[in-house]
Protein backbone atom coordinates (compact mmCIF):
# COMPACT_ATOMS: atom_id res chain seq x y z
CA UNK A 1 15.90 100.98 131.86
CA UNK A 2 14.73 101.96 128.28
CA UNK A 3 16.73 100.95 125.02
CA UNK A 4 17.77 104.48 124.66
CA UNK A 5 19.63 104.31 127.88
CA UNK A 6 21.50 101.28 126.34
CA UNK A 7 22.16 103.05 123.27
CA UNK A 8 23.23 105.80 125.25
CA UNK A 9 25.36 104.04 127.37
CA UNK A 10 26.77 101.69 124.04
CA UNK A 11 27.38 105.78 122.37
CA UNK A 12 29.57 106.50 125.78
CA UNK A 13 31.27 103.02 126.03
CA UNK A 14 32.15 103.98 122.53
CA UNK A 15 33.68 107.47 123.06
CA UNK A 16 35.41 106.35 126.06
CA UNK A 17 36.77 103.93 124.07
CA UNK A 18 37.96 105.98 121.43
CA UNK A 19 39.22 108.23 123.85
CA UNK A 20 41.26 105.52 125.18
CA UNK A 21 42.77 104.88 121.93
CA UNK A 22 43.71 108.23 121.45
CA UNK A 23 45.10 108.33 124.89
CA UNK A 24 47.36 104.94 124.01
CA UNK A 25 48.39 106.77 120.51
CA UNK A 26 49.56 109.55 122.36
CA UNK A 27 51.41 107.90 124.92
CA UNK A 28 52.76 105.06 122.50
CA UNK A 29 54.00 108.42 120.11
CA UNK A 30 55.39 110.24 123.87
CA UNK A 31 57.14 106.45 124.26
CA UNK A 32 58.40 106.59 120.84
CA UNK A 33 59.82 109.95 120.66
CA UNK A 34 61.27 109.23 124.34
CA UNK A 35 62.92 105.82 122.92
CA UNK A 36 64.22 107.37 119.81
CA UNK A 37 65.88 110.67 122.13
CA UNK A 38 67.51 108.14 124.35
CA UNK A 39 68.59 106.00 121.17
CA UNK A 40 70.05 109.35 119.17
CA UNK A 41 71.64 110.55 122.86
CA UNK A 42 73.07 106.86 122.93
CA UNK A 43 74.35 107.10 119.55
CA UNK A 44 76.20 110.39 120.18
CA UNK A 45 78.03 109.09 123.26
CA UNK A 46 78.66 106.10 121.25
CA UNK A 47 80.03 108.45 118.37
CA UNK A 48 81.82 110.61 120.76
CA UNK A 49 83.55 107.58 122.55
CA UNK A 50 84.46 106.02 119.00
CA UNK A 51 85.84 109.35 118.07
CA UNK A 52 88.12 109.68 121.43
CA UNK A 53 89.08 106.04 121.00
CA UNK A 54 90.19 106.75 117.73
CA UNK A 55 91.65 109.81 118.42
CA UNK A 56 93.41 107.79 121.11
CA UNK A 57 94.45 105.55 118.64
CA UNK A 58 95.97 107.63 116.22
CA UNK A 59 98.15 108.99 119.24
CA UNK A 60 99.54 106.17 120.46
CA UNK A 61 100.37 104.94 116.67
CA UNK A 62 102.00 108.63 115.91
CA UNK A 63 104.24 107.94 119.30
CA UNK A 64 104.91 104.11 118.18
CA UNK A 65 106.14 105.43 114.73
CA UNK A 66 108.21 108.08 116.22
CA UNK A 67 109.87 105.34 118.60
CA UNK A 68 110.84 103.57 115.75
CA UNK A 69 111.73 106.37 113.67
CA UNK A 70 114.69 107.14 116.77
CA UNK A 71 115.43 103.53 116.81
CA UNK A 72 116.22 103.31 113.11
CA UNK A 73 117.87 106.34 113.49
CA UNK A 74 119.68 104.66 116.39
CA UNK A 75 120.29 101.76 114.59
CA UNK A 76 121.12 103.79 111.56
CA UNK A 77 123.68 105.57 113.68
CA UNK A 78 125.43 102.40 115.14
CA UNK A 79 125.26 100.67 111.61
CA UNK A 80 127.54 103.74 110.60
CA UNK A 81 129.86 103.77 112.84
CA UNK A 82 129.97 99.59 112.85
CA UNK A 83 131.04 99.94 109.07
CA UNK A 84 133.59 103.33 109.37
CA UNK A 85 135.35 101.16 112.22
CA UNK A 86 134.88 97.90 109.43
CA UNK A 87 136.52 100.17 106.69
CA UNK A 88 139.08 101.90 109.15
CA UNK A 89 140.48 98.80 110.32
CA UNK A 90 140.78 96.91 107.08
CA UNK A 91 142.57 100.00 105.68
CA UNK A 92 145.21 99.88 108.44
CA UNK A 93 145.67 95.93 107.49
CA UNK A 94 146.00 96.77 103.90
CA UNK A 95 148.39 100.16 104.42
CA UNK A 96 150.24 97.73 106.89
CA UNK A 97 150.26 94.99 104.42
CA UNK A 98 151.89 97.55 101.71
CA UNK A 99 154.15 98.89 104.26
CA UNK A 100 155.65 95.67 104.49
CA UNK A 101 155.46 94.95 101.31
CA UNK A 102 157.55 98.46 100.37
CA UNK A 103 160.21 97.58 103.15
CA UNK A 104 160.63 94.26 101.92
CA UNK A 105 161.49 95.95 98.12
CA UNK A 106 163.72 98.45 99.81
CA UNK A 107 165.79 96.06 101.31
CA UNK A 108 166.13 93.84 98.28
CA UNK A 109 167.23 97.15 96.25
CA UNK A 110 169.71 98.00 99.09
CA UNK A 111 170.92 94.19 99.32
CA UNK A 112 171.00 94.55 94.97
CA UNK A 113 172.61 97.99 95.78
CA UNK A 114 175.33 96.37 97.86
CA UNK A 115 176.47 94.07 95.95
CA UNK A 116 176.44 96.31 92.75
CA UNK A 117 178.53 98.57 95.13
CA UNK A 118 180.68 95.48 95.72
CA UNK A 119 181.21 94.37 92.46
CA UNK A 120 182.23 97.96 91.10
CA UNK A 121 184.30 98.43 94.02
CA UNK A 122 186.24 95.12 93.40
CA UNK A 123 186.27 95.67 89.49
CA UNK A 124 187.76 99.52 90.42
CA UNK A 125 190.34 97.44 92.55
CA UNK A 126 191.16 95.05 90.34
CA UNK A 127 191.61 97.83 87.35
CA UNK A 128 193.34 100.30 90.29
CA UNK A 129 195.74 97.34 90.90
CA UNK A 130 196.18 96.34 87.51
CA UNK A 131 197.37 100.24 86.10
CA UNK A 132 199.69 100.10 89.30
CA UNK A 133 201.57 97.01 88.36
CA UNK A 134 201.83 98.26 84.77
């Protein structure tokens, strides 16, 4: 075996080799662009299930805020009512309280009346009797 088949052999060793690092470039780029698909794919459903979560979200936020809306406007409604009843009843105490109040004055200007009547009457006696015994 002469040095040329050594440097023959050393010149194939050497293409194979090179060959082999083309073939690992090729496959690491394949691996790479096969990673970075199933990364991007990943990060879509990722997006997509954020978005739907969110989306979720919102919903069940909008349906919250409308429950509360028709409970304040329940409680609104109640609060209403709680005060005309409030404001109806004190007004019956205080149209009660001047009822009474008006009675009361009647019947000390009838009693005054009375007696007034009284007294004229007597004085008109007393005069009526008087011009008679004259």
């Amino acid at each position: 075996i002469s040095i040329e088949h050594y440097e023959y052999k050393l010149v194939e060793m050497e293409e194979l080799h090179e060959q082999k690092i083309i073939d690992l470039q090729e496959e690491h780029a394949a691996a790479l662009e096969e990673l970075e698909n199933k990364f991007n794919e990943e990060k879509e459903q990722i997006e997509q299930d954020n978005q739907a979560t969110m989306d979720e979200l919102n919903e069940l936020h909008e349906q919250e805020l409308e429950m509360q809306k028709e409970s304040l406007g329940a409680d609104y409604d109640q609060v209403k009512a709680d005060i005309y009843e409030e404001v109806k009843e004190k007004l019956e105490e205080e149209s009660k309280t001047l009822l009474e109040a008006e009675r009361k004055k009647l019947a000390n200007l009838k009693t005054e009346h009375e007696k007034r009547i009284n007294e004229l009457t007597t004085d008109h006696e007393s005069k009526l009797s008087k011009l008679e015994s004259e």
